[in-house]
N, C-alpha and C. Protein backbone atom coordinates (compact mmCIF):
# COMPACT_ATOMS: atom_id res chain seq x y z
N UNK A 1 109.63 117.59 97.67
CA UNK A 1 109.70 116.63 98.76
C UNK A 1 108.42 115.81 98.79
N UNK A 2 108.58 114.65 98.68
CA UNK A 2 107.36 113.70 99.56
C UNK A 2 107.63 113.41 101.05
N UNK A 3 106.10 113.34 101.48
CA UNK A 3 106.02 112.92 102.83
C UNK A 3 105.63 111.83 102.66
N UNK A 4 106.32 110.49 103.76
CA UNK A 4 105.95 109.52 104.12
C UNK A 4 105.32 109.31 105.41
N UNK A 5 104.11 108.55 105.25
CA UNK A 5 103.88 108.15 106.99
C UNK A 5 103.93 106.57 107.00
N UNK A 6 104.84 106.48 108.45
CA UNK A 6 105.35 105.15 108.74
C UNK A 6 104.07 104.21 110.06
N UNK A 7 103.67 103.32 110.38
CA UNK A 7 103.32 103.39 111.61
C UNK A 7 104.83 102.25 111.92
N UNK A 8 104.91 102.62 113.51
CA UNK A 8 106.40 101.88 114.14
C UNK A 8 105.42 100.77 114.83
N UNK A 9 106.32 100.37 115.50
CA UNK A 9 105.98 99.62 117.19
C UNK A 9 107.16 100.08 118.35
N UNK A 10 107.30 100.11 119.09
CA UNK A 10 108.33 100.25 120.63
C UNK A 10 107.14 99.82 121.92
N UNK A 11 108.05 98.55 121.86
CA UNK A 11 107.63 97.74 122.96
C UNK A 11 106.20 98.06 123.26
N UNK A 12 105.60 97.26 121.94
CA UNK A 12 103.90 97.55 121.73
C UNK A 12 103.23 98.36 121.89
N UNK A 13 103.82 99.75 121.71
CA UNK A 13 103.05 100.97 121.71
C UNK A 13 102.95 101.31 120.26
N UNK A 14 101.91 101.60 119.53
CA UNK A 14 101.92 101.88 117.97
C UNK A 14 102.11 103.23 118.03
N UNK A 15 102.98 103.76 116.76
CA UNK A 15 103.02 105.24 117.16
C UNK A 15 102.83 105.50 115.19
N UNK A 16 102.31 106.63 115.03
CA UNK A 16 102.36 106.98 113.60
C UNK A 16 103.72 108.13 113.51
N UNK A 17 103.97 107.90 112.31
CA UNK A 17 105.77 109.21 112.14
C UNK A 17 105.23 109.42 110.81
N UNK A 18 105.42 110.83 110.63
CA UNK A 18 105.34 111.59 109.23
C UNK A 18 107.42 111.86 108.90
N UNK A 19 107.39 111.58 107.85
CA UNK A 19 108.84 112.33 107.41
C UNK A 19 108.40 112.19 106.14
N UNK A 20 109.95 113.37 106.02
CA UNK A 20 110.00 114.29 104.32
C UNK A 20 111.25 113.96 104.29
N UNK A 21 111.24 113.07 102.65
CA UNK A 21 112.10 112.69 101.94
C UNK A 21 111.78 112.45 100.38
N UNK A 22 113.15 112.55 99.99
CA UNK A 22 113.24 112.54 98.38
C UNK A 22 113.00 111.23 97.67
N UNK A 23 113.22 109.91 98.30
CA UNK A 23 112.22 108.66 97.88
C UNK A 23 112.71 107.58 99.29
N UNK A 24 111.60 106.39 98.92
CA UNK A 24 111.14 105.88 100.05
C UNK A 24 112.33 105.34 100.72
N UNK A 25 113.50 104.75 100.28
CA UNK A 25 114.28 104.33 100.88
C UNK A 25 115.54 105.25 101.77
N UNK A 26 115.08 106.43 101.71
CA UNK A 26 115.76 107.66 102.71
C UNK A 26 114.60 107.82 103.43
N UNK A 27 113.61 107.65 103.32
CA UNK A 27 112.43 107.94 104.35
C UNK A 27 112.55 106.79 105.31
N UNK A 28 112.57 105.40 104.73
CA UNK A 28 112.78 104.48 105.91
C UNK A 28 114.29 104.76 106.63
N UNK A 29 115.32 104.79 106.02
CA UNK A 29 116.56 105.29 107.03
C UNK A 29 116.27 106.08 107.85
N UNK A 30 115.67 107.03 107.29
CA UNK A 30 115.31 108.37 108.41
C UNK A 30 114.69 107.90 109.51
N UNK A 31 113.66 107.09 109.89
CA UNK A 31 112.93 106.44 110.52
C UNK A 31 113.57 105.81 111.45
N UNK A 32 114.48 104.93 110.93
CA UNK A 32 115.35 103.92 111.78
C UNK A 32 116.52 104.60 112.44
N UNK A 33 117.41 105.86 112.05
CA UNK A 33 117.70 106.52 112.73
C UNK A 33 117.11 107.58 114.01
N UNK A 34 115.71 108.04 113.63
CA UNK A 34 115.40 108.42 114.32
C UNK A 34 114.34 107.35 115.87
N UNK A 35 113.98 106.79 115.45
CA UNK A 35 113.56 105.93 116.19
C UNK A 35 114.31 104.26 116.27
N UNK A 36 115.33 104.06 116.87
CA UNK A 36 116.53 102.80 116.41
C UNK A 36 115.87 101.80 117.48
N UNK A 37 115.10 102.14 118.44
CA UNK A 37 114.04 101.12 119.10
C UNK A 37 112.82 100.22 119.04
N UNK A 38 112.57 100.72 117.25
CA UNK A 38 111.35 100.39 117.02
C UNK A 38 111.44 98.93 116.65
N UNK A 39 110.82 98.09 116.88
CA UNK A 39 110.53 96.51 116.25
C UNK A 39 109.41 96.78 114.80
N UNK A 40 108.82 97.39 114.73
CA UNK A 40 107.99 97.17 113.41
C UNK A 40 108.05 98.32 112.78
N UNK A 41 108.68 98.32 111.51
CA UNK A 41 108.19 100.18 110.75
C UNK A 41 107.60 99.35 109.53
N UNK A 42 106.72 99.82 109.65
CA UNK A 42 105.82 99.72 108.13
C UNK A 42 104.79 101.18 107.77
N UNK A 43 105.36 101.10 106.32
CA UNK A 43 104.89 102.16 105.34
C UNK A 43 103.51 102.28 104.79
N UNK A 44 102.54 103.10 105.20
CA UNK A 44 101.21 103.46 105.08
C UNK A 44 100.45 104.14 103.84
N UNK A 45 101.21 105.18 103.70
CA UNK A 45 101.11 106.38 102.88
C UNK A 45 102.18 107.42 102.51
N UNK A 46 102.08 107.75 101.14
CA UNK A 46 102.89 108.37 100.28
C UNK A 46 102.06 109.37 99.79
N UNK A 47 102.48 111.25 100.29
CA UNK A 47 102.10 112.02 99.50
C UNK A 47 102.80 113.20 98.95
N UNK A 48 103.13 113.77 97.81
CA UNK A 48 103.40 114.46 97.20
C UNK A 48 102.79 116.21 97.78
N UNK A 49 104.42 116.75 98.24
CA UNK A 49 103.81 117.87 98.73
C UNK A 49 104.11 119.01 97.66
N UNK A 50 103.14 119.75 97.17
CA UNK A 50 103.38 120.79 96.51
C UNK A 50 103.42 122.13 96.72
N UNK A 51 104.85 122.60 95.82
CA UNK A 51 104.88 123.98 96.71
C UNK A 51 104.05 124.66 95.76
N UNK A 52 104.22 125.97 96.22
CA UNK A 52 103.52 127.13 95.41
C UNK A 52 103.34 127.48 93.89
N UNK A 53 105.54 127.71 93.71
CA UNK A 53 105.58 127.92 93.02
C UNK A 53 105.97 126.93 91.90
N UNK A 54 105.32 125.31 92.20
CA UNK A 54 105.39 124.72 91.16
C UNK A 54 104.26 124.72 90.42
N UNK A 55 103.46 125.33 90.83
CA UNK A 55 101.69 125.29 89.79
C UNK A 55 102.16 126.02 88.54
């Protein structure tokens, strides 16, 4: 899984959202479903989470 962090807007409050998804364009859906009020989602950072037993 990668994590994405989004920052939104809702009615000029900036808010930061972390989600985990398999690439960026299910991470922004995820976003817009979960927050369907937001006026601005823009994408910040992309990181690669590693599990254990992939070393």
């Amino acid at each position: 899984m990668i994590r994405y962090h989004f920052n939104i807007t809702i009615g000029g409050i900036k808010l930061n959202v972390n989600v985990n998804a398999n690439n960026q364009m299910t991470a922004y859906r995820k976003v817009k479903r979960l927050y369907p009020m937001a006026t601005n989602i823009h994408l910040t950072l992309t990181e690669r989470r590693w599990k254990l037993g992939m070393l």
